[in-house]
N, C-alpha and C. Protein backbone atom coordinates (compact mmCIF):
# COMPACT_ATOMS: atom_id res chain seq x y z
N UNK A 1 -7.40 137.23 59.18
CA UNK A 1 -6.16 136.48 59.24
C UNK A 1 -5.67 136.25 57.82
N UNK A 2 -4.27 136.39 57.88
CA UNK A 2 -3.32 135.95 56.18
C UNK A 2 -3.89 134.51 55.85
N UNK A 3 -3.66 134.76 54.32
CA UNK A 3 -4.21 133.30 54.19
C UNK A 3 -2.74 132.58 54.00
N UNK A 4 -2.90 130.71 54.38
CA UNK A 4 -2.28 129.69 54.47
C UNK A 4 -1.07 130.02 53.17
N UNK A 5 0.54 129.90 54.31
CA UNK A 5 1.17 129.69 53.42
C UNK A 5 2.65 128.65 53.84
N UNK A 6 2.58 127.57 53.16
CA UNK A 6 3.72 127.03 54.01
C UNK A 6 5.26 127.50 53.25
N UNK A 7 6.07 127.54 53.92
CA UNK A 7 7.28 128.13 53.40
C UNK A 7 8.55 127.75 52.83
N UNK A 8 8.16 126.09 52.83
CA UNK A 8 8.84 125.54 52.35
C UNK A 8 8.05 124.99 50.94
N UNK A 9 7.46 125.59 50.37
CA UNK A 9 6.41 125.22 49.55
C UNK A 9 7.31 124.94 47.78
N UNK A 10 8.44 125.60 47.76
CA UNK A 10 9.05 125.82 46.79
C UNK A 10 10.28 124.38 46.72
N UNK A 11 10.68 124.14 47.95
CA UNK A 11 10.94 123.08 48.41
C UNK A 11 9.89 121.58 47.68
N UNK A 12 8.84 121.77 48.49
CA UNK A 12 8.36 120.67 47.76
C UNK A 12 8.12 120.70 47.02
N UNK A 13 7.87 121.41 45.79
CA UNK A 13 7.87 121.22 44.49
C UNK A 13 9.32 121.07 43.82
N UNK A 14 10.49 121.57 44.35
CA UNK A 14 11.75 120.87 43.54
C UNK A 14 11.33 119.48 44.19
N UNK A 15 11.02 118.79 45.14
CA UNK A 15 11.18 117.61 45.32
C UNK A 15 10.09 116.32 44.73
N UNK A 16 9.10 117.31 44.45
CA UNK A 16 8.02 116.77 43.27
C UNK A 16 8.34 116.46 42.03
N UNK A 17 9.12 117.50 41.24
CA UNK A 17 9.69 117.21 40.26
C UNK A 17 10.66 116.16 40.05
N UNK A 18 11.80 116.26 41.20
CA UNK A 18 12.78 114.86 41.24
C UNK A 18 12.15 113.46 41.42
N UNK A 19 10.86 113.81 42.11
CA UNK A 19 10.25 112.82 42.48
C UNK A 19 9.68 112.15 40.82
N UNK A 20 9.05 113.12 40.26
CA UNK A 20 8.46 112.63 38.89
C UNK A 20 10.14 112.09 37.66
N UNK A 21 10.91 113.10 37.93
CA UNK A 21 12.08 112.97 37.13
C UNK A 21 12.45 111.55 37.31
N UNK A 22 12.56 110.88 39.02
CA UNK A 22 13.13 109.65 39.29
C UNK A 22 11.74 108.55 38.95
N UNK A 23 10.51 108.50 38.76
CA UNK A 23 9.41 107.61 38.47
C UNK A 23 9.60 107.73 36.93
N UNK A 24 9.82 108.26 36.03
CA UNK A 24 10.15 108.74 34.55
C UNK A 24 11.30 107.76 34.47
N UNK A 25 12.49 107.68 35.29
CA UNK A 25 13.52 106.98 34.94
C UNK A 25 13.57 105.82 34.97
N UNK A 26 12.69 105.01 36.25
CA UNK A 26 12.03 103.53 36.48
C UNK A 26 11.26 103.40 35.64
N UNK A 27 10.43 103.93 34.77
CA UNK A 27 9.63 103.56 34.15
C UNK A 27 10.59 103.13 32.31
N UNK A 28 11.40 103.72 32.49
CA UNK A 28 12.00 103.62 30.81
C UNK A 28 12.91 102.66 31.54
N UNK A 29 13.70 102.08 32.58
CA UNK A 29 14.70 100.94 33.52
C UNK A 29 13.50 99.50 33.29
N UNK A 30 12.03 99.86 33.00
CA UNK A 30 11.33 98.69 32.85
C UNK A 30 11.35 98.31 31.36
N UNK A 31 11.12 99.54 31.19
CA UNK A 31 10.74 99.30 29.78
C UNK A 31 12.14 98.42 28.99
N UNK A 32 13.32 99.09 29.07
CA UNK A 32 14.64 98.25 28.60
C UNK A 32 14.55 96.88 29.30
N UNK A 33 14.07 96.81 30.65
CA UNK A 33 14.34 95.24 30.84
C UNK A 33 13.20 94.55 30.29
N UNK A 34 12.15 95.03 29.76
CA UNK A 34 11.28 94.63 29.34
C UNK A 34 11.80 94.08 27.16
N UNK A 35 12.19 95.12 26.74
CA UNK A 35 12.52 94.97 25.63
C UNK A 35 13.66 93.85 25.87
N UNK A 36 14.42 94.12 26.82
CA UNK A 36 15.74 92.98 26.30
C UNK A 36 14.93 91.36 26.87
N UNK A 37 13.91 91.42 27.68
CA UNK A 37 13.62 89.99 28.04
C UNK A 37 12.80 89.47 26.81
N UNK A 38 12.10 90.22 25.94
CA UNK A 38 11.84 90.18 24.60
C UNK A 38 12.48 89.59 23.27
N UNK A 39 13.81 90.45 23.27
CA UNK A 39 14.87 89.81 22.28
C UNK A 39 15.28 88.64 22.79
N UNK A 40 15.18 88.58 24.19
CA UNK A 40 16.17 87.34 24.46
C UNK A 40 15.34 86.27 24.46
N UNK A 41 13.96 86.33 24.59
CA UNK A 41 12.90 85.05 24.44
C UNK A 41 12.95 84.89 22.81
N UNK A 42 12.94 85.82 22.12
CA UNK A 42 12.93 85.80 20.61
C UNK A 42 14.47 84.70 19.93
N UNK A 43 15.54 85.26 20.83
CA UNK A 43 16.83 84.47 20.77
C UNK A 43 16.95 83.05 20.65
N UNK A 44 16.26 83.14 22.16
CA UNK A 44 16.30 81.54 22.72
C UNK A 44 15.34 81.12 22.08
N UNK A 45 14.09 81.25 21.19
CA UNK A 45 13.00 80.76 20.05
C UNK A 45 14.31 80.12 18.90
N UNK A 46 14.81 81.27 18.52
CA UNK A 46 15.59 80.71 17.84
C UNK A 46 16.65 79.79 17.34
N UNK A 47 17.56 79.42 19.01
CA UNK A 47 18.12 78.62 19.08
C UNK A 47 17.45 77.74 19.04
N UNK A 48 16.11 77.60 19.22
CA UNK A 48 15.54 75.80 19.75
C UNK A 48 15.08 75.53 18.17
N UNK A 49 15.28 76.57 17.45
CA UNK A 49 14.59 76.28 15.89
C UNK A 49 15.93 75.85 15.24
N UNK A 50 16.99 76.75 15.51
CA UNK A 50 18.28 75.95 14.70
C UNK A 50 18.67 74.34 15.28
N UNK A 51 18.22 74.16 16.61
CA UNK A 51 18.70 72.93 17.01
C UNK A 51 17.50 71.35 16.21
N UNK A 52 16.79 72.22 15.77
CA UNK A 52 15.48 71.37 15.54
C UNK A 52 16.41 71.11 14.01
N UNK A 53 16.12 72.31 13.16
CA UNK A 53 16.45 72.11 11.66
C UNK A 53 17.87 71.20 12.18
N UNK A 54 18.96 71.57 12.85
CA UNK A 54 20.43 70.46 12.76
C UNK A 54 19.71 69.55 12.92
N UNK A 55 18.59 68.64 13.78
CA UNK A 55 18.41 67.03 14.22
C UNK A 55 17.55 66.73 12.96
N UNK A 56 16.97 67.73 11.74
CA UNK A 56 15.90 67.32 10.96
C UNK A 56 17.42 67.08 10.10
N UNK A 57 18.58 67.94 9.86
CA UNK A 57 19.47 67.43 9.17
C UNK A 57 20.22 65.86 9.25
N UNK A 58 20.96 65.69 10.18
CA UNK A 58 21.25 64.99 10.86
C UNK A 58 20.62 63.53 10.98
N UNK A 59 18.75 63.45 10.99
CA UNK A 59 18.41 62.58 10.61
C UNK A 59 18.58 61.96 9.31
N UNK A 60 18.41 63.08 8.18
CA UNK A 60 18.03 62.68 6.87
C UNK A 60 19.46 62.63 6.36
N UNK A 61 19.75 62.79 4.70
CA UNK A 61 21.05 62.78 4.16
C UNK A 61 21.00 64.45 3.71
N UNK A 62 22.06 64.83 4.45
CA UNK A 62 22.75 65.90 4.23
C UNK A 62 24.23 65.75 4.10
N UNK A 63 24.60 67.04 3.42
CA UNK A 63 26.24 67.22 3.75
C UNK A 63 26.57 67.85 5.10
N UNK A 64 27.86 67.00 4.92
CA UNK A 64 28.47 67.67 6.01
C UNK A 64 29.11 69.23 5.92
N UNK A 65 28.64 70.41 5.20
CA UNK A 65 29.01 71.35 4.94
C UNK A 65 27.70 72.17 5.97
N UNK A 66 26.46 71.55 5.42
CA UNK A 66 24.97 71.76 5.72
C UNK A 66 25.31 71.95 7.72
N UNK A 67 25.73 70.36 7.70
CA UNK A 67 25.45 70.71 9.35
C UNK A 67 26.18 71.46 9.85
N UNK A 68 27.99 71.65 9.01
CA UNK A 68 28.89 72.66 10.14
C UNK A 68 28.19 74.07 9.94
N UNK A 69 27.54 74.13 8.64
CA UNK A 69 26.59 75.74 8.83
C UNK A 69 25.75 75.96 10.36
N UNK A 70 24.83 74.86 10.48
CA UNK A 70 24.31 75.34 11.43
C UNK A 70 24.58 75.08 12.94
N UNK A 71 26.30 74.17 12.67
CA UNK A 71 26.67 74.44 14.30
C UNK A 71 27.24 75.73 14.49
N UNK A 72 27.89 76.26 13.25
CA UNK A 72 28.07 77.69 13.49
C UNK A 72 27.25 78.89 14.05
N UNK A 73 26.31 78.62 13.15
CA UNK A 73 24.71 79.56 13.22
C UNK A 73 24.74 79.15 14.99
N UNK A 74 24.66 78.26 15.37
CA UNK A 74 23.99 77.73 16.75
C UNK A 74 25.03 77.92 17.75
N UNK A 75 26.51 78.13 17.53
CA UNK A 75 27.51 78.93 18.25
C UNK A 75 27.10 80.59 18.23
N UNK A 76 26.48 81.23 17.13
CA UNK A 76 26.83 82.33 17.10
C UNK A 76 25.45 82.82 17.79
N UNK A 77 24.43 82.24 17.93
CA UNK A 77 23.08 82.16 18.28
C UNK A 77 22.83 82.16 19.94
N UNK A 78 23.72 81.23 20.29
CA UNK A 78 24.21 80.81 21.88
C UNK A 78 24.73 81.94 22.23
N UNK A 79 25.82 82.57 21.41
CA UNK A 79 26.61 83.64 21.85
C UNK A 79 25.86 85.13 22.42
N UNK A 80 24.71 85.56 20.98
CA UNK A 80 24.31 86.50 21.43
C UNK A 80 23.07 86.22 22.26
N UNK A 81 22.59 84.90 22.59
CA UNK A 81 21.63 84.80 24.10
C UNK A 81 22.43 84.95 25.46
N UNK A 82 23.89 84.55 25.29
CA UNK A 82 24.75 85.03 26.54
C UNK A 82 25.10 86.53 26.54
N UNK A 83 25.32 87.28 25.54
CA UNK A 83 25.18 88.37 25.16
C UNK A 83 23.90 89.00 25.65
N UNK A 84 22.60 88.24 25.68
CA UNK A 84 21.26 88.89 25.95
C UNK A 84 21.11 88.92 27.79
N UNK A 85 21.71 87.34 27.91
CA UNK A 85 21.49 87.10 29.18
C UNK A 85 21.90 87.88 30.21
N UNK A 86 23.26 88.57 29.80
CA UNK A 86 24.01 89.49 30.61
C UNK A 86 23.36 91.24 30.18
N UNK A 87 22.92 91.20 29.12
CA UNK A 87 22.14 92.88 29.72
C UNK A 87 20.96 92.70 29.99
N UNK A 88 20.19 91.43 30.30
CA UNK A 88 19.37 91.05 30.92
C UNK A 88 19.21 91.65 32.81
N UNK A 89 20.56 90.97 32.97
CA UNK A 89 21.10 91.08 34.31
C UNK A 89 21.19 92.41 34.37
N UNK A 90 21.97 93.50 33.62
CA UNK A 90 22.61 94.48 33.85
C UNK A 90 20.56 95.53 34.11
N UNK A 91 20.13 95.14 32.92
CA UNK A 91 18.71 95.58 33.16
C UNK A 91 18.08 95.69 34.70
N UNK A 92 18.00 94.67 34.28
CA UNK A 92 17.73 94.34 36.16
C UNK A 92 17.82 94.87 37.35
N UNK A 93 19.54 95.13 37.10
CA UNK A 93 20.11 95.72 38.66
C UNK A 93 19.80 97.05 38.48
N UNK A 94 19.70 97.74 37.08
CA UNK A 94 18.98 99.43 36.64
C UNK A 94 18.18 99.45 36.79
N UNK A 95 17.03 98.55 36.94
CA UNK A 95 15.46 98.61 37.33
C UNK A 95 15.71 98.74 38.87
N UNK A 96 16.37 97.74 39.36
CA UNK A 96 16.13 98.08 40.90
C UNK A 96 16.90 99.33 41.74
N UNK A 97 17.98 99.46 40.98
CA UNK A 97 18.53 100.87 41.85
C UNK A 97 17.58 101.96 41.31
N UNK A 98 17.29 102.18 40.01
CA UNK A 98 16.14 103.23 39.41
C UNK A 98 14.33 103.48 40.43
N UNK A 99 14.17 101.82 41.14
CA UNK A 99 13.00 101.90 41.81
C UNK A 99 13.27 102.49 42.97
N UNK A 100 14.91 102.00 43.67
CA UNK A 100 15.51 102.79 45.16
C UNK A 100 15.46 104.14 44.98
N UNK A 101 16.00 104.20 44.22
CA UNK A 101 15.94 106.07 44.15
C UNK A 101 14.66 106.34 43.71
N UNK A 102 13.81 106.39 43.42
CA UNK A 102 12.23 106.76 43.22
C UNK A 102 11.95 106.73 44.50
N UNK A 103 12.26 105.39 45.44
CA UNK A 103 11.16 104.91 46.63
C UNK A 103 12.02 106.20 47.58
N UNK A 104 13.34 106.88 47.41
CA UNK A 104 13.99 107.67 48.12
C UNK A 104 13.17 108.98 47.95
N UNK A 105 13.21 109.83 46.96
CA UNK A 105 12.25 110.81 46.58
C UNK A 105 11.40 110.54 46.52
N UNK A 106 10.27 109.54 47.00
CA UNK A 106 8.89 109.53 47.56
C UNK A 106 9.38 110.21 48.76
N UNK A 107 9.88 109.51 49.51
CA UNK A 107 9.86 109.40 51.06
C UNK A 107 10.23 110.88 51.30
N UNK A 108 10.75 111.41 50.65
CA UNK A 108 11.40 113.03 50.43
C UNK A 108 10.38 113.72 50.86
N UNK A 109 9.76 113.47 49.41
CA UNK A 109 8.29 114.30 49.31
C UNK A 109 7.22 114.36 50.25
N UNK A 110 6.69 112.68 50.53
CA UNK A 110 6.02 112.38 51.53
C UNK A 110 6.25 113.22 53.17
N UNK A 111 7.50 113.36 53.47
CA UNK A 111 8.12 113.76 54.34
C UNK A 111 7.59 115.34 54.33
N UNK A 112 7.75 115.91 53.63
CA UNK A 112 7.58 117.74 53.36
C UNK A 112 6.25 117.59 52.60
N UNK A 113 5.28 116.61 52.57
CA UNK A 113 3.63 116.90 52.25
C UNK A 113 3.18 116.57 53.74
N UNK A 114 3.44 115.69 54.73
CA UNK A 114 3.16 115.59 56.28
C UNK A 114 3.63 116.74 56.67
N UNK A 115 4.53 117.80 56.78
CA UNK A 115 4.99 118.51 57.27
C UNK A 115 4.00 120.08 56.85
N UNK A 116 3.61 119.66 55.87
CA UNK A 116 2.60 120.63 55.12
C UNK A 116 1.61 120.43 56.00
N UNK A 117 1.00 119.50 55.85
CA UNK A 117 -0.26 119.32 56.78
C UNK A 117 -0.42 119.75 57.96
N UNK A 118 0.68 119.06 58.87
CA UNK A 118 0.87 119.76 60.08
C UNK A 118 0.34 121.52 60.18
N UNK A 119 1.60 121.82 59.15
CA UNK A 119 1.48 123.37 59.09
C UNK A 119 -0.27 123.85 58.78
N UNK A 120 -1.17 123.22 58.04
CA UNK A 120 -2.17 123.44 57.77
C UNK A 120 -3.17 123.20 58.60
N UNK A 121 -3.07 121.82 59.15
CA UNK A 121 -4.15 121.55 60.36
C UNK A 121 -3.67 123.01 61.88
N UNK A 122 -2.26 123.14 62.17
CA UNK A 122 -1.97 124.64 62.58
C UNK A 122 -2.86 125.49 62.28
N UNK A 123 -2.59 125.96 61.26
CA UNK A 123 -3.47 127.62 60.53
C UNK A 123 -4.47 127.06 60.97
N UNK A 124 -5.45 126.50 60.51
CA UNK A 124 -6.93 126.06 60.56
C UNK A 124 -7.31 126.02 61.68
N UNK A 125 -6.63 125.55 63.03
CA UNK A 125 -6.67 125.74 64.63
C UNK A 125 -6.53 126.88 65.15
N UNK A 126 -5.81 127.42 64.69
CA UNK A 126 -5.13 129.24 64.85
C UNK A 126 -6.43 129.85 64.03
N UNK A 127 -7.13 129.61 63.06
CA UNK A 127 -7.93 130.51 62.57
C UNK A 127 -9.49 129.97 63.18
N UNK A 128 -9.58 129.00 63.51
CA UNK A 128 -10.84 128.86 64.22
C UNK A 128 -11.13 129.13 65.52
N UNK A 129 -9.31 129.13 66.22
CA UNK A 129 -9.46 130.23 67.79
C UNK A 129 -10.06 131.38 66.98
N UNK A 130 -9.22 132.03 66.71
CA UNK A 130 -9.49 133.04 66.36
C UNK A 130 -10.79 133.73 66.17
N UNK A 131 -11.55 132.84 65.19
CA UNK A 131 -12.56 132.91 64.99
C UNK A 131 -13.71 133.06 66.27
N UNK A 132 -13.58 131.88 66.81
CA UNK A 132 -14.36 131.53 67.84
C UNK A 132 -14.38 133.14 69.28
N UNK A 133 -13.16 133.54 68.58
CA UNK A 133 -12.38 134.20 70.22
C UNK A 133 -13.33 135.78 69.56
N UNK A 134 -13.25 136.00 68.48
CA UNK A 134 -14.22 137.25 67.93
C UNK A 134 -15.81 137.11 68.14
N UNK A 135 -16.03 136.02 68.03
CA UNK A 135 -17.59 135.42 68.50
C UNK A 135 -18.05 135.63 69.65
N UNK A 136 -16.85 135.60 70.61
CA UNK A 136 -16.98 135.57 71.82
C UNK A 136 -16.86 136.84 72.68
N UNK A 137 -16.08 137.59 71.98
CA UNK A 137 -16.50 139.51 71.86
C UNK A 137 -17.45 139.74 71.67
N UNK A 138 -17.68 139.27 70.48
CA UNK A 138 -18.96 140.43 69.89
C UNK A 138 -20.01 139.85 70.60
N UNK A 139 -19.87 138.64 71.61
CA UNK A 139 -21.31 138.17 72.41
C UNK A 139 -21.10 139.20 73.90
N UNK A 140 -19.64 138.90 73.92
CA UNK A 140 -19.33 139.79 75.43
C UNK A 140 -19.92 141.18 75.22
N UNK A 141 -19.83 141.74 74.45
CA UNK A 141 -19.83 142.96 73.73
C UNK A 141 -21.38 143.47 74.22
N UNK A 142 -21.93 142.44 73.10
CA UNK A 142 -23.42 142.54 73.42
C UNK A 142 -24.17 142.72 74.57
N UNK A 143 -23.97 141.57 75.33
CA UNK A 143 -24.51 141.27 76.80
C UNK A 143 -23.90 142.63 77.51
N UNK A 144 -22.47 142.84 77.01
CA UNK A 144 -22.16 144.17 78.29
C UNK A 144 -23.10 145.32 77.97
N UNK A 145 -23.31 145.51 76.47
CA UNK A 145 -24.05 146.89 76.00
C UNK A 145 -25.61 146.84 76.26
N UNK A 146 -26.08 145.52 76.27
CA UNK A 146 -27.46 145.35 76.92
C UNK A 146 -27.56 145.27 78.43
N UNK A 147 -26.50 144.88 79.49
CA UNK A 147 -26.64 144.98 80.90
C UNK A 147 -26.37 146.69 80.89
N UNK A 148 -25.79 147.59 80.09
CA UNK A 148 -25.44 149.05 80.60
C UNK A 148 -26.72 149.51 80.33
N UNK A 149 -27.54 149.52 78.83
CA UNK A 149 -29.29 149.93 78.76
C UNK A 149 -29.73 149.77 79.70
N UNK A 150 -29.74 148.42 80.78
CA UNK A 150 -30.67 148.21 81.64
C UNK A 150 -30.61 148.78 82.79
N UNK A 151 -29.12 148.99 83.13
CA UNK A 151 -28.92 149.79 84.02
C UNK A 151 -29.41 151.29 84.03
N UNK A 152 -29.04 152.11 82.76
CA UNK A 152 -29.58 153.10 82.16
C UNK A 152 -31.19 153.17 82.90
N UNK A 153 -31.86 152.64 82.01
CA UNK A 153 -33.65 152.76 82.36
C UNK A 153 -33.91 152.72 83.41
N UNK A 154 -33.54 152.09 84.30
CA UNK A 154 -33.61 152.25 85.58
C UNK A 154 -33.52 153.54 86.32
C-alpha cells in the first residue's frame, strides 16, 4: 500500500505559518503594551516627585518664579501621562484584536490538524484490513494447499 498522504497538507502549512505570523504579532501587541505601561508608571513616578518638590517649595521660602516653574513642569508632566494613558488604551485594544486573530488561526489550523488525523487513523484502518485480509490468504492458501496433499496421498 502507498504511503500516508493527506492532500491538503500544503494547506496546513500556509495556515501554520499565518498561524505563527499572527502569535509573532500578539507577542510584539504585548510587548508595546508592556513598554508603554512602563513609561507611563515611570511618568506617573514623576509627577508624584514634582508634586512633592512644589509642597517642599511651598512649605519653605521660595520665589514665586520657583513654584510657577514647577506648576508648569507638573502641567506638562500631567499632559504626557494623558498622552501615555491614551496609547495605553490604544495598546490594549491591539493586544486584544492581535490575540482574536491568533485565537482565529489556531482554530484554522486546529481544524485541518483533526481533519489530518481523521485522514490518518483512515489509512492506518485501510492498511491493517489490508494487512490482516493478506494474512488471511496466505492462511487460506495454506490450509487449501495442505487439504489438496492430503487428498493427493490418499
Amino acid at each position: 500500500m502507498k504511503a500516508f498522504h493527506f492532500s491538503l497538507e500544503s494547506v496546513l502549512m500556509l495556515r501554520v505559518r499565518e498561524e505563527d505570523t499572527a502569535k509573532d504579532a500578539y507577542a510584539e501587541a504585548v510587548s508595546f503594551y508592556n513598554r508603554t505601561m512602563a513609561s507611563l508608571e515611570e511618568g506617573l513616578g514623576g509627577l508624584e516627585q514634582l508634586h512633592g518638590t512644589l509642597a517642599e517649595k511651598r512649605q519653605g521660602t521660595s520665589r514665586k518664579d520657583d513654584q510657577m516653574m514647577y506648576l508648569q513642569a507638573i502641567r506638562q508632566q500631567r499632559s504626557f501621562c494623558d498622552t501615555l494613558t491614551q496609547r495605553l488604551v490604544r495598546a490594549q485594544q491591539l493586544q486584544e484584536l492581535r490575540f482574536r486573530l491568533w485565537m482565529e488561526a489556531r482554530s484554522k489550523t486546529q481544524m485541518l490538524e483533526r481533519l489530518k488525523e481523521k485522514h490518518k487513523e483512515r489509512y492506518n484502518a485501510e492498511v491493517t484490513r489490508a494487512e490482516e485480509k493478506s494474512v488471511d490468504d496466505l492462511v487460506s492458501a495454506r490450509w487449501s494447499s495442505d487439504r489438496r496433499d492430503l487428498e493427493f496421498s490418499f
